[in-house]
Every structure is written in structure tokens, then in C-alpha cells.
N, C-alpha and C. Protein backbone atom coordinates (compact mmCIF):
# COMPACT_ATOMS: atom_id res chain seq x y z
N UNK A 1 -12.74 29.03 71.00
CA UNK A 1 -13.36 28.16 70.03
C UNK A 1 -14.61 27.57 70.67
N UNK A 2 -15.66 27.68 70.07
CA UNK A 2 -17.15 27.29 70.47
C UNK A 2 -18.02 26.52 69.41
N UNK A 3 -18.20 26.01 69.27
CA UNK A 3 -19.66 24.70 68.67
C UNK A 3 -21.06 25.58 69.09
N UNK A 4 -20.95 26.12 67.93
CA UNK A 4 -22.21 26.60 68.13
C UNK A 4 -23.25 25.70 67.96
N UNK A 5 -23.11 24.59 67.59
CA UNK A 5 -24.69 23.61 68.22
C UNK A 5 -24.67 23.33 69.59
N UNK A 6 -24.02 23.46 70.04
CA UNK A 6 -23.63 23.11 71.98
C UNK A 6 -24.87 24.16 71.90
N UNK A 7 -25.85 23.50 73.32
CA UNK A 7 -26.65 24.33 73.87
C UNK A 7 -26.56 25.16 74.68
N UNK A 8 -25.65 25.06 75.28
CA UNK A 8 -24.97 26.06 76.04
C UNK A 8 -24.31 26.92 75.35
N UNK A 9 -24.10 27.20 73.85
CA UNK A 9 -23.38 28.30 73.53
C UNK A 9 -23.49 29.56 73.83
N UNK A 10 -24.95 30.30 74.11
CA UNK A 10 -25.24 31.25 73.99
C UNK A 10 -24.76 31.73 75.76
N UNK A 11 -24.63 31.14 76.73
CA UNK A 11 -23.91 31.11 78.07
C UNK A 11 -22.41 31.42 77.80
N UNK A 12 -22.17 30.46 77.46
CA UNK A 12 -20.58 30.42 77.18
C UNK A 12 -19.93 31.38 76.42
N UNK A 13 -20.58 32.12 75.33
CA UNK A 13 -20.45 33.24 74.54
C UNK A 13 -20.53 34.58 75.50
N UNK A 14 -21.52 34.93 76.17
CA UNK A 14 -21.69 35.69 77.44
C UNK A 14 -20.76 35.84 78.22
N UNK A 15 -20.05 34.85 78.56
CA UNK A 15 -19.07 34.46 80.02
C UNK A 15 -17.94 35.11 78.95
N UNK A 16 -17.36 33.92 78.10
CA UNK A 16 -16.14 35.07 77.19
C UNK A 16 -16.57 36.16 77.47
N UNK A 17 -17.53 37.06 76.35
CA UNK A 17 -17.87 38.13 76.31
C UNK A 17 -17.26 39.35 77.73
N UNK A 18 -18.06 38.60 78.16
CA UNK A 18 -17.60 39.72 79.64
C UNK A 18 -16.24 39.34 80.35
N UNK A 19 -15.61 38.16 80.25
CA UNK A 19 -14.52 38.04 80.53
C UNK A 19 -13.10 38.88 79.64
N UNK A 20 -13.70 38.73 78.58
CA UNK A 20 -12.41 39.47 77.83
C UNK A 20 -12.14 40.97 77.78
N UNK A 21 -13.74 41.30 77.88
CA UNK A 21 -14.21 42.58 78.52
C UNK A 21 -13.62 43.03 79.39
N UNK A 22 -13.66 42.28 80.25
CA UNK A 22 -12.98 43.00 81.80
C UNK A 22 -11.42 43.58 82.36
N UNK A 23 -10.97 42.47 80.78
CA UNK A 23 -9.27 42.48 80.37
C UNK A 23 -9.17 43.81 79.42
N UNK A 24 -9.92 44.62 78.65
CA UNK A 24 -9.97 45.43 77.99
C UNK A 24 -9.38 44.94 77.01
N UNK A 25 -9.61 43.13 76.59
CA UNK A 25 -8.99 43.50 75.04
C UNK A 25 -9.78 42.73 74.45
N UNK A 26 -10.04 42.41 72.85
CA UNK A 26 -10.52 41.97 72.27
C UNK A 26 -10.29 40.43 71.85
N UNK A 27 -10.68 39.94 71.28
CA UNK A 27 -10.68 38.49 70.80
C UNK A 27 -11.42 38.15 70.39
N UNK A 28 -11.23 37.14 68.74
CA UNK A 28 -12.32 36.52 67.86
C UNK A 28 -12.90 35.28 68.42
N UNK A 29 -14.11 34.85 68.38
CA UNK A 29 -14.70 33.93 68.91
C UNK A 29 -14.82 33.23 67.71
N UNK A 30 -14.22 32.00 67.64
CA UNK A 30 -14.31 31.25 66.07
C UNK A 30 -15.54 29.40 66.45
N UNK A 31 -16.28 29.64 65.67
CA UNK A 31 -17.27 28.65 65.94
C UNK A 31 -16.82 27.21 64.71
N UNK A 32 -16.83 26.34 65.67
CA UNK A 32 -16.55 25.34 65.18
C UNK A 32 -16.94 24.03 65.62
N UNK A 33 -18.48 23.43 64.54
CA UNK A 33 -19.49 21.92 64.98
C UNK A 33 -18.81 21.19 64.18
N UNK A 34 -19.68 19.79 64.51
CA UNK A 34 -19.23 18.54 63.99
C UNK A 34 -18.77 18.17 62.49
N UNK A 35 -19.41 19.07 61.65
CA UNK A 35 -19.04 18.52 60.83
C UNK A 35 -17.98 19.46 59.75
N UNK A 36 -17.48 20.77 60.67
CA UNK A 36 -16.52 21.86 60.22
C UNK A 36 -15.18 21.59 60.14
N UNK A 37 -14.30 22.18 59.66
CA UNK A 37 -13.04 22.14 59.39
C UNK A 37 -12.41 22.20 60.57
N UNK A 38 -11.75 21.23 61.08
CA UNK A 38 -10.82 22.12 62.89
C UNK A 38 -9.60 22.88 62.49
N UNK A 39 -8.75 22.14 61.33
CA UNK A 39 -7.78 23.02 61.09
C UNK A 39 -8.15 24.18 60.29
N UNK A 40 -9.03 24.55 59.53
CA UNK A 40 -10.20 25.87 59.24
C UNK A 40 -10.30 26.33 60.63
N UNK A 41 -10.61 26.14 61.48
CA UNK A 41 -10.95 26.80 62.68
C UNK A 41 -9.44 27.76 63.55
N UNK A 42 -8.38 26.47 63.17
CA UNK A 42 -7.27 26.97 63.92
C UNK A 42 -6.65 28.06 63.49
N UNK A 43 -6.85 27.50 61.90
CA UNK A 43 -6.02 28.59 61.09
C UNK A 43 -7.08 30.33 61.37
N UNK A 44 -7.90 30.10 61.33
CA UNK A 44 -8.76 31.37 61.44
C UNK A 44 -8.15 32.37 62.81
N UNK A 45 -8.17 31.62 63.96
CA UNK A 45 -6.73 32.41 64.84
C UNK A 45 -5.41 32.47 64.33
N UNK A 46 -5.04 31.76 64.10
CA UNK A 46 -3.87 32.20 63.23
C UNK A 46 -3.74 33.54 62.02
N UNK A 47 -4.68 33.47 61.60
CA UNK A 47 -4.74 35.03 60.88
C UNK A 47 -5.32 35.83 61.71
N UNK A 48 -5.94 36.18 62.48
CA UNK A 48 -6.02 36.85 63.45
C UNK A 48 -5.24 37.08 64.62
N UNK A 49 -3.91 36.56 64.43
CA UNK A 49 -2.43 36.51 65.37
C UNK A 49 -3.15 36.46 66.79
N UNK A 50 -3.91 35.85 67.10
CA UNK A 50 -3.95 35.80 68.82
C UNK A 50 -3.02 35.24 69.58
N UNK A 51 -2.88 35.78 70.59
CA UNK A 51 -1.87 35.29 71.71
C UNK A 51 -1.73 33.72 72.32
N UNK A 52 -3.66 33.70 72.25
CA UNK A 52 -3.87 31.98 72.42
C UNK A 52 -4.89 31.78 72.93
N UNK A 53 -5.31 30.68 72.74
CA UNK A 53 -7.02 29.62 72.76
C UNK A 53 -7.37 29.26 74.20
N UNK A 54 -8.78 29.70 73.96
CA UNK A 54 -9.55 28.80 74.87
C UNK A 54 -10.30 28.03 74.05
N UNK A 55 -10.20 26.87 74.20
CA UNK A 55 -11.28 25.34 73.82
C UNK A 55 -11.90 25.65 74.52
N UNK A 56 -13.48 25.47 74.24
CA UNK A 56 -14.66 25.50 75.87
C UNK A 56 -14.99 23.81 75.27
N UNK A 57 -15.75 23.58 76.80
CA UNK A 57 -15.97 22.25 76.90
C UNK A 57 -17.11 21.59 75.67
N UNK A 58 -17.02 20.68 74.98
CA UNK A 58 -17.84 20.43 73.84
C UNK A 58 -17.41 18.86 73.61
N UNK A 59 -18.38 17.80 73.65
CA UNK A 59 -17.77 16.28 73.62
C UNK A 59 -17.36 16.55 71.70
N UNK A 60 -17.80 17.28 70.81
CA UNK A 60 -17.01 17.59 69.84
C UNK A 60 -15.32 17.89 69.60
N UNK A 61 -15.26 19.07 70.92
CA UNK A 61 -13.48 18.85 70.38
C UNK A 61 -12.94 17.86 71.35
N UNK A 62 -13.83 17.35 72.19
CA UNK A 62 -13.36 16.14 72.88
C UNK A 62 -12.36 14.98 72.23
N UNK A 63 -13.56 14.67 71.62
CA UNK A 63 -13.37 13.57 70.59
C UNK A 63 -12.13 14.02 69.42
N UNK A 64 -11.93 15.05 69.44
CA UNK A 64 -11.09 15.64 68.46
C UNK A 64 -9.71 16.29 69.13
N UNK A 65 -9.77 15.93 70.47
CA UNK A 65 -8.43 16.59 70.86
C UNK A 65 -6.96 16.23 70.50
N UNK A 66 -6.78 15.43 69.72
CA UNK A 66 -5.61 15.34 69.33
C UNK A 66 -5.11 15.81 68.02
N UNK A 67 -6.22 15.72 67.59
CA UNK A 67 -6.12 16.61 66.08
C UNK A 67 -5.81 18.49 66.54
N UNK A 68 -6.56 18.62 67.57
CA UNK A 68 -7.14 20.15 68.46
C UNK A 68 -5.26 20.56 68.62
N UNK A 69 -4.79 19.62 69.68
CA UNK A 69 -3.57 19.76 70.42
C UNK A 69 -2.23 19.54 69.47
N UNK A 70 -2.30 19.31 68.38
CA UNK A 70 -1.06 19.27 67.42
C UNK A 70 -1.33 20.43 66.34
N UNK A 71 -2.63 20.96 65.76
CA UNK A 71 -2.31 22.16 65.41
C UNK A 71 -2.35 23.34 66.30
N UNK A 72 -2.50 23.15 67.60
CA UNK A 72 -1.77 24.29 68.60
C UNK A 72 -0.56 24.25 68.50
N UNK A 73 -0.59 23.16 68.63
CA UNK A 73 1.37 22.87 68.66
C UNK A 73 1.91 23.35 67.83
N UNK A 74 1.62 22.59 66.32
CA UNK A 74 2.19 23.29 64.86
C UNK A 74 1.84 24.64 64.65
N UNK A 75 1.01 25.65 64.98
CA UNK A 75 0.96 27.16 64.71
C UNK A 75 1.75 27.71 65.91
N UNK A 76 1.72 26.86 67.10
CA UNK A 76 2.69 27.96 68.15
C UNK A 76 1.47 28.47 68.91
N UNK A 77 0.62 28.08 69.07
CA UNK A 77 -0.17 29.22 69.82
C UNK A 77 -0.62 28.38 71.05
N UNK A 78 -0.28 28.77 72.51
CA UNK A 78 -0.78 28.06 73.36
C UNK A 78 -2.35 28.27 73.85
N UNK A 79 -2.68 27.20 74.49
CA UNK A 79 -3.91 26.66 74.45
C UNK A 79 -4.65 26.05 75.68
N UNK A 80 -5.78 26.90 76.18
CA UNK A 80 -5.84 25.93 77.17
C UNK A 80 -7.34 25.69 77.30
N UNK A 81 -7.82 24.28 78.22
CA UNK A 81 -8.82 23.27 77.76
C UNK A 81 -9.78 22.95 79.07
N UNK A 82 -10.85 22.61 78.30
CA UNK A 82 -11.42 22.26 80.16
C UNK A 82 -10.91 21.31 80.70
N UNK A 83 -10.78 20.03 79.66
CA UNK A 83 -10.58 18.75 80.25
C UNK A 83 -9.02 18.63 80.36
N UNK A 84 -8.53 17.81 81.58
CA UNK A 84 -6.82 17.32 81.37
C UNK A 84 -7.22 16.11 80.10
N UNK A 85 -8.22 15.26 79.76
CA UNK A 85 -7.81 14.56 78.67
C UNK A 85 -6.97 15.16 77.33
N UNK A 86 -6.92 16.65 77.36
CA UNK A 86 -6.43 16.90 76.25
C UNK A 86 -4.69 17.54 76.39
N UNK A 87 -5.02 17.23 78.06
CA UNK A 87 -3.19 17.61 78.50
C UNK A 87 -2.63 15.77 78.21
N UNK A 88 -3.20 15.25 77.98
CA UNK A 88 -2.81 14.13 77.96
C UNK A 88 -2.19 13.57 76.22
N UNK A 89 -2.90 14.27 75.60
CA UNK A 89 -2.96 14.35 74.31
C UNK A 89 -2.51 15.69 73.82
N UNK A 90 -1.06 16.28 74.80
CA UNK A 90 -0.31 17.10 73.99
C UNK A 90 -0.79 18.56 74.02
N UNK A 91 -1.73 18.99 75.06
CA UNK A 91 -2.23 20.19 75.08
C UNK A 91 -1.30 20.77 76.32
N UNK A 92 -1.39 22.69 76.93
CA UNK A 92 -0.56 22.87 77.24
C UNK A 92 -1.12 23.02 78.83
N UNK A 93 -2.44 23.72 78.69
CA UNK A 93 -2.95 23.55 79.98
C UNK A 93 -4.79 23.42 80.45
N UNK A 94 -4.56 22.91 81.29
CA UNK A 94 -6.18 22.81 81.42
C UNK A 94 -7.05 22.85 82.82
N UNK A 95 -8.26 23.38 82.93
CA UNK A 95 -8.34 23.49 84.06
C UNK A 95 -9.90 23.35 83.93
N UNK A 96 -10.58 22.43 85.25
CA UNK A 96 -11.96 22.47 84.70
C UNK A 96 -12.54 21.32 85.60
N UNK A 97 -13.30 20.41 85.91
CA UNK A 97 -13.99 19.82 86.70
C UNK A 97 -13.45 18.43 86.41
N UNK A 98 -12.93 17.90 87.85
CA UNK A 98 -12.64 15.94 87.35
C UNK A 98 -13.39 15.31 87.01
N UNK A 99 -13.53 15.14 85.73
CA UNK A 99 -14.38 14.22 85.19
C UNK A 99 -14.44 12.69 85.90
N UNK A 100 -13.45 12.18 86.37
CA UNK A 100 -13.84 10.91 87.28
C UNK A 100 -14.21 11.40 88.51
N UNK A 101 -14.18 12.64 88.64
CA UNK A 101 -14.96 12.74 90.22
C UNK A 101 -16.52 12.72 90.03
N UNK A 102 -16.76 13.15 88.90
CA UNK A 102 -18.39 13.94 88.27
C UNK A 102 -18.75 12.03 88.01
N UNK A 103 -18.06 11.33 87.25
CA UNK A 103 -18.78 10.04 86.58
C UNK A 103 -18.88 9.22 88.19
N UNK A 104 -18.20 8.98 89.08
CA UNK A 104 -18.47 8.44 90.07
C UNK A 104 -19.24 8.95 91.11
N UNK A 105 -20.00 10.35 91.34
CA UNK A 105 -20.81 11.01 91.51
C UNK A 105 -22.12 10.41 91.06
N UNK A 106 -21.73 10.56 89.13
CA UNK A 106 -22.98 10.23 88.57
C UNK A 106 -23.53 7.87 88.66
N UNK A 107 -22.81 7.67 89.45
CA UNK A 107 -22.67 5.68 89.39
C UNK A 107 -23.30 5.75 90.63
N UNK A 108 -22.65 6.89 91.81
CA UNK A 108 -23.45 6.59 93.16
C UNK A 108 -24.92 7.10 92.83
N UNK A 109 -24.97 8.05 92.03
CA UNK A 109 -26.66 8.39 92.17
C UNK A 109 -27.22 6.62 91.16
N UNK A 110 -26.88 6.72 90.64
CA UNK A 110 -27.48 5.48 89.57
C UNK A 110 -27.97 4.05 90.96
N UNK A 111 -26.66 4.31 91.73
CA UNK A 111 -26.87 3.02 92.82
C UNK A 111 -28.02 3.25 93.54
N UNK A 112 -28.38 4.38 94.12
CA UNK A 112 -29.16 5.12 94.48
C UNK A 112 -30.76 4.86 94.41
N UNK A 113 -30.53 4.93 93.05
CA UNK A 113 -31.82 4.86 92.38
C UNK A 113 -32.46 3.53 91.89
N UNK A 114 -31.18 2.31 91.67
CA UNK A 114 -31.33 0.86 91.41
C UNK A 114 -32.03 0.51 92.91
N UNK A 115 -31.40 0.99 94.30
CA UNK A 115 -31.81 0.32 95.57
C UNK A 115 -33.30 0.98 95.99
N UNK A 116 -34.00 1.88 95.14
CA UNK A 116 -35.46 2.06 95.37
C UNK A 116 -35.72 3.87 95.34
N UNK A 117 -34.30 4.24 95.95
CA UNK A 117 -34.90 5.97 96.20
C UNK A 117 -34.87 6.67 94.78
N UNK A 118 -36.21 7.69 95.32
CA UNK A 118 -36.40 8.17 93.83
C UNK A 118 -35.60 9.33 93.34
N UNK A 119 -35.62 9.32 91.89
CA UNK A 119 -34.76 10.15 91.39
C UNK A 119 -34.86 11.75 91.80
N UNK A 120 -36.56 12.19 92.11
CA UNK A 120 -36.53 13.81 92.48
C UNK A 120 -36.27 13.75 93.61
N UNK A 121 -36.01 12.88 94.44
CA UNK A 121 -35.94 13.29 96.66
C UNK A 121 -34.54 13.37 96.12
N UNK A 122 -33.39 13.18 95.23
CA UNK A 122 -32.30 13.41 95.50
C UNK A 122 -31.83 14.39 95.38
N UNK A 123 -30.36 14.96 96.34
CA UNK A 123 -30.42 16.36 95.95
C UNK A 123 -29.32 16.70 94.40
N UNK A 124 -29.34 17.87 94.13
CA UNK A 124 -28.49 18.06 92.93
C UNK A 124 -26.99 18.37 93.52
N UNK A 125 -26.50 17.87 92.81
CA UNK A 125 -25.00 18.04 93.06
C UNK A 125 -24.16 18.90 92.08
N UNK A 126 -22.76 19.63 92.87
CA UNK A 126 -22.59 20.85 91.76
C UNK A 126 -20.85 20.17 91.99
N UNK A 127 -20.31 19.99 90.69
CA UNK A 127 -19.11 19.67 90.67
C UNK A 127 -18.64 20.20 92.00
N UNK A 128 -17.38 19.19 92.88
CA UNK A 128 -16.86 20.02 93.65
C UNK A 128 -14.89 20.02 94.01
N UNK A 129 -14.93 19.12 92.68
CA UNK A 129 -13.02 18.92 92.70
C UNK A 129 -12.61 19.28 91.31
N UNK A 130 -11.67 20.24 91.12
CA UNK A 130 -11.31 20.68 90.06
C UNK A 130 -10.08 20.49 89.74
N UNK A 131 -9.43 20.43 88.40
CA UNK A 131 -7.94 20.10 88.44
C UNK A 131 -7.52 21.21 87.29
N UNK A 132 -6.24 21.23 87.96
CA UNK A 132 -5.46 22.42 87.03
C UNK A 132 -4.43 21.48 86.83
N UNK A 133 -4.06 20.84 85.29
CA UNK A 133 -2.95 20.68 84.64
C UNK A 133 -2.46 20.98 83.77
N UNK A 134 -1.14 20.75 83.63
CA UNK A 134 -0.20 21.50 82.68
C UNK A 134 0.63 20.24 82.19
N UNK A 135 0.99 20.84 80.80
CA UNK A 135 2.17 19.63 80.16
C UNK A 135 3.29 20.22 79.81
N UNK A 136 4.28 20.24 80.58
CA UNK A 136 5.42 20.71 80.54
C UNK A 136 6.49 20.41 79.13
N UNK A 137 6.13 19.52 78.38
CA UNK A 137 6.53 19.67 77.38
C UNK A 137 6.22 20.55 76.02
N UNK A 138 4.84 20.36 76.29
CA UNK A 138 4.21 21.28 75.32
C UNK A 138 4.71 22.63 75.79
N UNK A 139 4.99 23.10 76.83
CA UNK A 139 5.28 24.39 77.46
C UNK A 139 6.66 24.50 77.09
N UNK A 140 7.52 23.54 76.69
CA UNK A 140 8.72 23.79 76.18
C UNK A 140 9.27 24.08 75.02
N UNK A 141 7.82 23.34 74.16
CA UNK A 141 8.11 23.13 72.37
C UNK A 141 7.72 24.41 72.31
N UNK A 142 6.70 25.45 73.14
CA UNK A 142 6.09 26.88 73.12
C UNK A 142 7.06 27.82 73.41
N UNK A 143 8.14 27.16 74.15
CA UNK A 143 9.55 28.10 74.63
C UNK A 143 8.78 28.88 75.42
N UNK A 144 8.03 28.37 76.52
CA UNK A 144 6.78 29.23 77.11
C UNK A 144 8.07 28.74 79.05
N UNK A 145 7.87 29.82 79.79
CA UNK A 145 8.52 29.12 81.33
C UNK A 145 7.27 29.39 82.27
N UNK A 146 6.69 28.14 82.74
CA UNK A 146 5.73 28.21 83.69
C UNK A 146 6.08 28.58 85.17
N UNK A 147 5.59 29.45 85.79
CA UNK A 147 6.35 29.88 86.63
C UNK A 147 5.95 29.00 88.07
N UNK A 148 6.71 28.99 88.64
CA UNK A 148 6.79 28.09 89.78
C UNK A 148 5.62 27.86 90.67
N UNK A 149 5.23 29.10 90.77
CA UNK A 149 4.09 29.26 91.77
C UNK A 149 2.84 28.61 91.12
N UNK A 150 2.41 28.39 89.83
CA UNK A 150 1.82 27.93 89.21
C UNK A 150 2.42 26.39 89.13
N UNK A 151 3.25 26.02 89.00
CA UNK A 151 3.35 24.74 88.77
C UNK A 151 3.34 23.79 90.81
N UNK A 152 3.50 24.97 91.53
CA UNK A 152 2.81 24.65 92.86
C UNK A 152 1.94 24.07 92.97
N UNK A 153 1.11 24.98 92.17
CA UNK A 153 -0.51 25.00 92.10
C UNK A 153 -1.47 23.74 91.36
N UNK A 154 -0.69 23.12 90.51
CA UNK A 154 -0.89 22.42 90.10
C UNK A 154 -1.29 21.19 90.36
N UNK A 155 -2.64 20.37 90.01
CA UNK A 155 -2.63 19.22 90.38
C UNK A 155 -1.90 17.38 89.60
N UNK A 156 -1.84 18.13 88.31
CA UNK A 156 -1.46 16.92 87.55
C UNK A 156 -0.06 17.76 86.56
N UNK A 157 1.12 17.32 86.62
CA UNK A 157 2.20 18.16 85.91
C UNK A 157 2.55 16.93 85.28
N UNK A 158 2.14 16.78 83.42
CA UNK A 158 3.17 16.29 82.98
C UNK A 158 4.28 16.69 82.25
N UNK A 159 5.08 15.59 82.48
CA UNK A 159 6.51 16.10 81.84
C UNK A 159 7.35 15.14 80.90
């Protein structure tokens, strides 16, 4: 699922693209902005019986993840997200950059820049802590068994 007003769509479309590619199988890319149907969107995989969702990152289904994470739930189809905010809100798994690592990143540069140094001498910074979580309940209502080695792996397991 992609927002095609995101500026980054045409990246993110690419990356699927060749990712699903590489799996040799197919999958519908269903576009869905601010002011579209989400359960229109869900249901559209749902007639297309997919196995299950990728959300890409968009402060659109952000803002919408709980609406996002209960019709995953209610069609059965598991789902997984960039942000853990939406493992938090009933999604099943997610994996993607700590957003409190990135916002306190982005407060030290701000300090940075309040105490005199300028904004271009600084260098760019590239996310560098990532979290993989899972919600073990949602993984249960899916009758889905996460397998161990994965839930090893894991940085945030709720249950």
C-alpha cells in the first residue's frame, strides 16, 4: 500500500518492484492518499487474495494506523509496517528506523545550530538503529506461529 502523493513514491514503487521480482511472484500495488477510502484500499487486497501487506512509510497511514491495523485484523491478512507505532496499535509486525533515535538525532542537530554552528558544516546523518517488532497477539488472532529464532531477533515483543 503506497500514497501516491508521497514524494518518494516513485522510489518506493521501484524497490517493491524489484523486490517482488526477485521472489518471482507477483503482487498488486494498491495506492492509497489522504483523502481515499482505507477500507477501499484493504478490501482491494482482499479481492486480490494476497498472502499479506506491506504499509510503506507515509505520515498518512501513520495517522491512520489503527483504522490500517483492525482491518488487517478483520480480513485476516497479516501485515507488516515501518513504524512499531502501529505494533502498538494492533499491527503484526514491523521493522524500520527508531523513530526516537532519528527525533533525538534531529534535537541534537537543532542544539547545534541554536549554540552558533552552521547548518551546512554539519555532517548528514543516515539512520543508524533499527527495530524489528512483533505483536504476538495479533500473531495469534492470525493463528500465525512466529518462530523462535525470529522472536530472538526481535527488539520489542508484544504480548
Amino acid at each position: 500500500m503506497i500514497n501516491p502523493n508521497n514524494r518518494d513514491v516513485a522510489a518506493e514503487r521501484e524497490e517493491l518492484d524489484a523486490a517482488i521480482g526477485k521472489g518471482g511472484q507477483k503482487a498488486p500495488i494498491v495506492e492509497s492518499g489522504p483523502s481515499d477510502d482505507i477500507e477501499g484500499a484493504i478490501g482491494k487486497f482482499v479481492q486480490n487474495r494476497v498472502d499479506a501487506i506491506i504499509v510503506t512509510a507515509d505520515p498518512i497511514f501513520t495517522n491512520r494506523r489503527t483504522q490500517i491495523t483492525t482491518l488487517a485484523a478483520r480480513y485476516r491478512i497479516p501485515a507488516i509496517y515501518q513504524w512499531n507505532l502501529f505494533i502498538s496499535a494492533g499491527g503484526l509486525i514491523s521493522y524500520g528506523t527508531d523513530l526516537e533515535d532519528m527525533y533525538r538525532q534531529a534535537g541534537q542537530y537543532a542544539g547545534r545550530v541554536l549554540k552558533g554552528e552552521k547548518p551546512g558544516d554539519l555532517p548528514v546523518l543516515q539512520p543508524t538503529k533499527f527495530l524489528l517488532s512483533l505483536n504476538l497477539t495479533a500473531a495469534k488472532a492470525l493463528r500465525l506461529q512466529i518462530p523462535d529464532k525470529l522472536l530472538a531477533l526481535a527488539d520489542e515483543v508484544i504480548e
